[in-house]
N, C-alpha and C. Protein backbone atom coordinates (compact mmCIF):
# COMPACT_ATOMS: atom_id res chain seq x y z
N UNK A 1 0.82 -1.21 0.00
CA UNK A 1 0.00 0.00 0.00
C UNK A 1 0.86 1.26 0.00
N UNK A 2 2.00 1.16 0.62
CA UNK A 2 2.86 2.40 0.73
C UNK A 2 3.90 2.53 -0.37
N UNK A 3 3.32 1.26 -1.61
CA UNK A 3 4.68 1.26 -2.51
C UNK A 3 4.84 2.65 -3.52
N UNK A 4 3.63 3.22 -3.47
CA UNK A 4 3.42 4.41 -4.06
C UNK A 4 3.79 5.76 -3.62
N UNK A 5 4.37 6.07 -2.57
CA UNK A 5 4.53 7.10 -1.81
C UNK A 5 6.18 6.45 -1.80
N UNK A 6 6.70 5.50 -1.58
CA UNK A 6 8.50 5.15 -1.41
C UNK A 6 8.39 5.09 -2.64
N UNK A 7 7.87 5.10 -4.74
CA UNK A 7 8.22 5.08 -5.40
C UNK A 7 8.59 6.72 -5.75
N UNK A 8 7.32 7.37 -5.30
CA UNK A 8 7.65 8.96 -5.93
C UNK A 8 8.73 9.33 -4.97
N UNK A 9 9.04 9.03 -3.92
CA UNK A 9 10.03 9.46 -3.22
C UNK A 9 11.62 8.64 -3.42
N UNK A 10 11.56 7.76 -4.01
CA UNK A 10 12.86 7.18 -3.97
C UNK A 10 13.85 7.87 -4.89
N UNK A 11 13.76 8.89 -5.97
CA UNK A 11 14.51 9.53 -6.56
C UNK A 11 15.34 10.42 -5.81
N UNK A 12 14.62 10.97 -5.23
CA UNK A 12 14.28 12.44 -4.15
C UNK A 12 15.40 11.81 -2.75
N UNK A 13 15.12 10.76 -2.49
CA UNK A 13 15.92 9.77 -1.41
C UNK A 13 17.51 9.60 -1.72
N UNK A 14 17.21 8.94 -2.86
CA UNK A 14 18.24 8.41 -3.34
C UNK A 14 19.41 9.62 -3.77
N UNK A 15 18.84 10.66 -4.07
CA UNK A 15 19.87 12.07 -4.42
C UNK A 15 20.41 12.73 -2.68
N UNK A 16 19.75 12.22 -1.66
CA UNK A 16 20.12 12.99 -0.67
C UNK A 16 19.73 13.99 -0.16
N UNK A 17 18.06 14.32 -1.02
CA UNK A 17 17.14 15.53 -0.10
C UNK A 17 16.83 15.28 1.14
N UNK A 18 16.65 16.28 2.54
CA UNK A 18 16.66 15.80 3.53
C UNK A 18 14.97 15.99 3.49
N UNK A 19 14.02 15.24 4.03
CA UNK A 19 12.94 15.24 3.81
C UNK A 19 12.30 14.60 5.49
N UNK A 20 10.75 15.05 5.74
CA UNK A 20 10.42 14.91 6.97
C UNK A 20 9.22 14.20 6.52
N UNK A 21 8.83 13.25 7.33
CA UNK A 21 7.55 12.53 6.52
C UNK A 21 6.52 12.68 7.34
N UNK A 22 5.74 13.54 7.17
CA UNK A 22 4.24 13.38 8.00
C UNK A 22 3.16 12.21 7.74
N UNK A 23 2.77 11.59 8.71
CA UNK A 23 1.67 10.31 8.81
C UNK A 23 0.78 10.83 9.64
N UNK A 24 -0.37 10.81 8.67
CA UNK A 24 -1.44 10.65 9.63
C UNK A 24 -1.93 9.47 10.12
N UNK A 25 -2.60 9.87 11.49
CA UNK A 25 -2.96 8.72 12.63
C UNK A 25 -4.55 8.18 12.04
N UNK A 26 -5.16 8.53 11.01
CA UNK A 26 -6.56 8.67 11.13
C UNK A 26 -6.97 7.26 10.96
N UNK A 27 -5.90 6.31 10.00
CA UNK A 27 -6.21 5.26 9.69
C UNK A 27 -5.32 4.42 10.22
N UNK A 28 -4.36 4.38 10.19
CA UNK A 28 -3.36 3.55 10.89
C UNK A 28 -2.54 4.32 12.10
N UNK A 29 -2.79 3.66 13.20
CA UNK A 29 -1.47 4.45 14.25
C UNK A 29 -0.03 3.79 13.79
N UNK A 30 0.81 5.05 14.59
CA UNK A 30 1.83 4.33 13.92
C UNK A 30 2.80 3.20 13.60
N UNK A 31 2.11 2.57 14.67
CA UNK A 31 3.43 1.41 15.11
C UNK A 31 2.25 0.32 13.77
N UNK A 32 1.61 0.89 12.67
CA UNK A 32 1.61 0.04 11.58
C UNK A 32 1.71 0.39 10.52
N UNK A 33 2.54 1.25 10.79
CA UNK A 33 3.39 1.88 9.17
C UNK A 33 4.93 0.74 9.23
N UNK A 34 4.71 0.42 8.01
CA UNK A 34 5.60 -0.19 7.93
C UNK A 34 7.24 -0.20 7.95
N UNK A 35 7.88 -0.99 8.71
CA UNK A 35 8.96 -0.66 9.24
C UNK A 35 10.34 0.00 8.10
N UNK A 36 9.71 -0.77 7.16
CA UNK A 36 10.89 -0.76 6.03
C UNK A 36 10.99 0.96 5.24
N UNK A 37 9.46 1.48 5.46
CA UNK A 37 8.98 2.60 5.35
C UNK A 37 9.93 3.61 5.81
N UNK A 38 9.68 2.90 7.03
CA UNK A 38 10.06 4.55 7.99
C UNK A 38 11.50 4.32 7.96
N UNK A 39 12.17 2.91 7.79
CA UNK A 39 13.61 3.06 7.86
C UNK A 39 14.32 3.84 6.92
N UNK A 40 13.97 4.36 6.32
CA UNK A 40 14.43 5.33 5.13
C UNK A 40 14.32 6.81 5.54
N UNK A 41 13.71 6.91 6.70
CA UNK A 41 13.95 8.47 7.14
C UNK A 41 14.35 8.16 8.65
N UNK A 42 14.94 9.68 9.39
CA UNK A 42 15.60 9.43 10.37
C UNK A 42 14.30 9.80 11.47
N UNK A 43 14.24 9.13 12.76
CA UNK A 43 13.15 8.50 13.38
C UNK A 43 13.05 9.90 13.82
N UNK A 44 13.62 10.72 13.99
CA UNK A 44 12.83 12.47 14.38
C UNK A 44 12.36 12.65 13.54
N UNK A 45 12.35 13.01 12.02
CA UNK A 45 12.27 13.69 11.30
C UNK A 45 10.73 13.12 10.94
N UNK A 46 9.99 11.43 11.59
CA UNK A 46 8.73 10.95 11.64
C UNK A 46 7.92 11.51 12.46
N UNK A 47 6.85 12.41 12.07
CA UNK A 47 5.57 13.22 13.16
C UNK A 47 4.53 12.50 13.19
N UNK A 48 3.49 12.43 13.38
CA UNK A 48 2.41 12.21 13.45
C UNK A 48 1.20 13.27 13.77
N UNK A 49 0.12 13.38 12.59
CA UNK A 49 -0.67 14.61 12.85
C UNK A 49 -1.85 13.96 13.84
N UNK A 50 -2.64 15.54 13.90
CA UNK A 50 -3.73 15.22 15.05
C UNK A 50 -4.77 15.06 14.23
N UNK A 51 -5.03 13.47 14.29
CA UNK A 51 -6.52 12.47 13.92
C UNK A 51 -8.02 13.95 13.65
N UNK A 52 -8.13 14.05 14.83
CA UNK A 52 -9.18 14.96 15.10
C UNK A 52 -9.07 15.93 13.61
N UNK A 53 -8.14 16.76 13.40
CA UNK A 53 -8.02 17.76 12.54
C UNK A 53 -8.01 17.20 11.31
N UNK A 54 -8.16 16.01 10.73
CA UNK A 54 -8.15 15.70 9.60
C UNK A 54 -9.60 14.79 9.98
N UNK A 55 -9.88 14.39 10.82
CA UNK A 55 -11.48 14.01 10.67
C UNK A 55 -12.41 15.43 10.32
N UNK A 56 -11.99 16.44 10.93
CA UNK A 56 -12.84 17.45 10.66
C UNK A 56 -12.44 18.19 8.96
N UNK A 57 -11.64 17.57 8.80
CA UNK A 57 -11.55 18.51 7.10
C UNK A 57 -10.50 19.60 7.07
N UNK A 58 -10.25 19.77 8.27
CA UNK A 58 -9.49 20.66 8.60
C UNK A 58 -8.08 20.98 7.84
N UNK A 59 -7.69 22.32 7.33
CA UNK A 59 -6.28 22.15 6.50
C UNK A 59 -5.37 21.66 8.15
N UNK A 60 -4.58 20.82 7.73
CA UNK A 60 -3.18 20.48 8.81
C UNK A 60 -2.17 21.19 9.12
N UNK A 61 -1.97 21.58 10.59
CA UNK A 61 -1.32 22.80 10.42
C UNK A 61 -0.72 23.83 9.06
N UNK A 62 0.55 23.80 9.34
CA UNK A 62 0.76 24.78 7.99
C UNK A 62 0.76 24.00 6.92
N UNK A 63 1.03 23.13 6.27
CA UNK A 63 1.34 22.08 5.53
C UNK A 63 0.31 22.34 4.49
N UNK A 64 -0.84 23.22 4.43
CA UNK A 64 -2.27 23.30 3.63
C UNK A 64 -1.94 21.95 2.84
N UNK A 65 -2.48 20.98 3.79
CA UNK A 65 -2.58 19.52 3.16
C UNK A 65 -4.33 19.11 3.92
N UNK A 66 -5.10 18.38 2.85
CA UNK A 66 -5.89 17.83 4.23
C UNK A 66 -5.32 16.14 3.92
N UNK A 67 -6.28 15.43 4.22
CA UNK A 67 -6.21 13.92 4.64
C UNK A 67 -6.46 13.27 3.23
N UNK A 68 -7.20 13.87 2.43
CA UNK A 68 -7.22 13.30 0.55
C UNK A 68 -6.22 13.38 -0.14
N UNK A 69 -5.30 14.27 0.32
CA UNK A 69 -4.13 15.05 -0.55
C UNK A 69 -3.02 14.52 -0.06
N UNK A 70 -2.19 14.41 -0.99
CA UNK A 70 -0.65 14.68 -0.32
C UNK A 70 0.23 15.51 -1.08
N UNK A 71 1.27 16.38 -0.31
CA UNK A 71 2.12 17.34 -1.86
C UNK A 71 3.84 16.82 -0.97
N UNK A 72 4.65 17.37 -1.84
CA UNK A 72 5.80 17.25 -1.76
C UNK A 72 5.90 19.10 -2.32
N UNK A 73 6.40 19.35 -0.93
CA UNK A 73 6.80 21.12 -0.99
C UNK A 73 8.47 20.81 -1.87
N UNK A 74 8.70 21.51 -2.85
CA UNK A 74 10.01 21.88 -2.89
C UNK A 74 10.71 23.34 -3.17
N UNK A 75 11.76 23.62 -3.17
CA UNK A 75 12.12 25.18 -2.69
C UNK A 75 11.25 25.60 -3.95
N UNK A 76 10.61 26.87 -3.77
CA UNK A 76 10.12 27.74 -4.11
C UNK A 76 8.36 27.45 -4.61
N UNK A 77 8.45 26.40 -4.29
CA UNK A 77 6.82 25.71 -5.06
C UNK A 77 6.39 24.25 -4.16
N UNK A 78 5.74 23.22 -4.93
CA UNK A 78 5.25 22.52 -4.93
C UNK A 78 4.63 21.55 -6.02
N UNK A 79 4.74 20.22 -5.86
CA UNK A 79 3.93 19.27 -6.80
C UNK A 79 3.21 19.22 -6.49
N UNK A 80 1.60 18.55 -6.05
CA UNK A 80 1.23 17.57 -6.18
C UNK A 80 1.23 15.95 -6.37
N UNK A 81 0.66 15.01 -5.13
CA UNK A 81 1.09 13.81 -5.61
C UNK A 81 -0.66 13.34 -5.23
N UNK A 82 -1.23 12.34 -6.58
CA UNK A 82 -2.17 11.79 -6.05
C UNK A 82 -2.01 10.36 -5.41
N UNK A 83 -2.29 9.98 -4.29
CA UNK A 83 -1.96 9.48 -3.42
C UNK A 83 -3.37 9.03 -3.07
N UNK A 84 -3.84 7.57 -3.83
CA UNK A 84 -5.29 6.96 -3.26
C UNK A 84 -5.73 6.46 -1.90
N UNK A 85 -5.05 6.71 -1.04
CA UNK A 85 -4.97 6.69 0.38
C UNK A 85 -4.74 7.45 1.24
N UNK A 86 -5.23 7.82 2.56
CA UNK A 86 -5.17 8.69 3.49
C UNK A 86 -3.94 8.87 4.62
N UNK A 87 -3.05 7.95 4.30
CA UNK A 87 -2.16 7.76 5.21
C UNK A 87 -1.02 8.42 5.42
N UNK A 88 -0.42 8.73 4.48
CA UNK A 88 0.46 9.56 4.16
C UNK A 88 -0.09 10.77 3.68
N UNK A 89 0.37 12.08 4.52
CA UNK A 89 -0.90 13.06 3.68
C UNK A 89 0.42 14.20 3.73
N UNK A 90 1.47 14.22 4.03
CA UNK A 90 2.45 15.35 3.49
C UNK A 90 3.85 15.03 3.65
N UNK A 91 5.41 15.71 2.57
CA UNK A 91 6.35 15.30 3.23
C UNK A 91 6.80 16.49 2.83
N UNK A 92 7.93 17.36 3.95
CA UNK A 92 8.37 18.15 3.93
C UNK A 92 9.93 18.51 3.68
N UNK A 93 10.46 19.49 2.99
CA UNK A 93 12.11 19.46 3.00
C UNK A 93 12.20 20.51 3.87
N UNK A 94 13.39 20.49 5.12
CA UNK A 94 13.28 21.45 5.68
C UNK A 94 14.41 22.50 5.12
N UNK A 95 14.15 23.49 5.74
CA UNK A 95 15.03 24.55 4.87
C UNK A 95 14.25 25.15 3.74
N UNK A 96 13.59 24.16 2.97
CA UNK A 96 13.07 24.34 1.38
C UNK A 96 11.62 25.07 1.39
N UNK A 97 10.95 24.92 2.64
CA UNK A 97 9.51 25.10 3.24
C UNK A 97 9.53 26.12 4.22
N UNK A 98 9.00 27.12 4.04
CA UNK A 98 8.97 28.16 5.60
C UNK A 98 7.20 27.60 5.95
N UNK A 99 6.93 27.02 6.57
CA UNK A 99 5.50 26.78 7.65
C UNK A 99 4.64 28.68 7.15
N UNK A 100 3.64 28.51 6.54
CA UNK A 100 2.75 29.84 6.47
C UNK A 100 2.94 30.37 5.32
N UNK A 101 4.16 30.02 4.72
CA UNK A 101 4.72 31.11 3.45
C UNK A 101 3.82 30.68 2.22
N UNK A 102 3.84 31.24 1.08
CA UNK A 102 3.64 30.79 0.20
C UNK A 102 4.65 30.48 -0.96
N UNK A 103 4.85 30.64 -2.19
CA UNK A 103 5.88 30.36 -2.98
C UNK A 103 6.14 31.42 -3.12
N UNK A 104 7.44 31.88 -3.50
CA UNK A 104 7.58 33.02 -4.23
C UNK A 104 6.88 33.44 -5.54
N UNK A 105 6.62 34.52 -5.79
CA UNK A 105 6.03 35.01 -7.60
C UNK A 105 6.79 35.07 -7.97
N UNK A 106 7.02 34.61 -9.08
CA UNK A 106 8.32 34.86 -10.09
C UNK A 106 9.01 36.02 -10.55
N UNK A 107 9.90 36.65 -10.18
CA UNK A 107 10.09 38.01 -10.44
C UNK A 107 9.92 38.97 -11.96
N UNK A 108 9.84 40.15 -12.35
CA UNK A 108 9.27 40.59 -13.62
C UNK A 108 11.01 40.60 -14.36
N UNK A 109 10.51 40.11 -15.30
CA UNK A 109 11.44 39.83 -16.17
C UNK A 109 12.33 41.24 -16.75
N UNK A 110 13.35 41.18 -16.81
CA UNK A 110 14.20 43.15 -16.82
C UNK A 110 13.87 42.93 -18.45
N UNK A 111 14.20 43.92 -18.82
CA UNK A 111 14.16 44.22 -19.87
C UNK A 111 15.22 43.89 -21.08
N UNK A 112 15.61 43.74 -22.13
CA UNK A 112 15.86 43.22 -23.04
C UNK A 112 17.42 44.64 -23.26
N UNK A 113 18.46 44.23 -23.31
CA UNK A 113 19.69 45.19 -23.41
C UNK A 113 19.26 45.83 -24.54
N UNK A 114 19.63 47.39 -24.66
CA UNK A 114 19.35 48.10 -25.96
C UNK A 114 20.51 47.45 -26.73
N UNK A 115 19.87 47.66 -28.25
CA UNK A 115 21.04 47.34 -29.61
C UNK A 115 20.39 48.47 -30.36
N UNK A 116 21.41 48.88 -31.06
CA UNK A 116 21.41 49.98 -32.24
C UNK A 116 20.61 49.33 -32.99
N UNK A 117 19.66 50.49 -33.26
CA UNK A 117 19.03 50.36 -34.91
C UNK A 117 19.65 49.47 -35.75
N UNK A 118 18.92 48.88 -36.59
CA UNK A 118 19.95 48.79 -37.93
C UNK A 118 20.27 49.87 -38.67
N UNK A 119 21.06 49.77 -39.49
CA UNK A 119 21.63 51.10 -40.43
C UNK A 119 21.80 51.97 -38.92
N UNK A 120 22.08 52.10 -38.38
CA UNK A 120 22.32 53.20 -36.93
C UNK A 120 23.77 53.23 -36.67
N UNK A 121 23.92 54.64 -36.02
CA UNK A 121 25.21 54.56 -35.83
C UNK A 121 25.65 54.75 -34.34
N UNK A 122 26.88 53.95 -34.08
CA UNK A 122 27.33 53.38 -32.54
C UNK A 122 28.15 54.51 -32.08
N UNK A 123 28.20 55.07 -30.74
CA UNK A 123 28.94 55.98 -30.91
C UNK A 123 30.35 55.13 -29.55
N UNK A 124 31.24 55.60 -29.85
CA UNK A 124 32.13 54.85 -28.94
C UNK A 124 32.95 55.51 -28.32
């Protein structure tokens, strides 16, 4: 069931992003996430959200994840991952994520260096 969440993540793993894995409690507590799972991240960096707040619909703390969804934040944005299960509902890079922020807007593009006319003359 979790082979889908260690496949989109095993690239991401395998390069050395440091990543935090949020589980929600709503369906499984944790001691039945599977071991092989969690051995791939370091046992702090495993949270567990509050049941209650995702029974109610509630966005999860900052993470604007609910319990249908899951995303993978990365610096400056975000994917999307559809994820047919409730169990895994966010994973975070730290550093890459400020909690509240949103992404940056892309800044306005400068303007294009002047060039002489054609037939124009350069003065030097």
């Amino acid at each position: 069931m979790y082979a889908a969440l260690r496949d989109a993540l095993a690239g991401l793993i395998e390069a050395g992003w440091p990543v935090v894995l949020v589980v929600s409690t709503v369906d499984a507590p944790p001691d039945e996430i599977p071991p092989d799972l969690l051995a791939q991240f370091p046992k702090e960096l495993v949270c567990a959200l509050d049941p209650e707040k995702l029974k109610s619909g509630a966005t999860v703390d900052d993470f604007g994840v609910t319990a249908e969804l899951a995303f993978v934040r990365l610096l400056g944005g975000f994917r999307q991952l559809r994820i047919p299960w409730t169990r895994i509902v966010a994973v975070q890079f730290p550093g890459g994520y400020v909690p509240g922020a949103t992404p940056a807007a892309p800044s306005t593009p400068s303007p294009p260096p002047s060039r002489p006319r054609p037939g124009g003359m350069r003065l030097v």
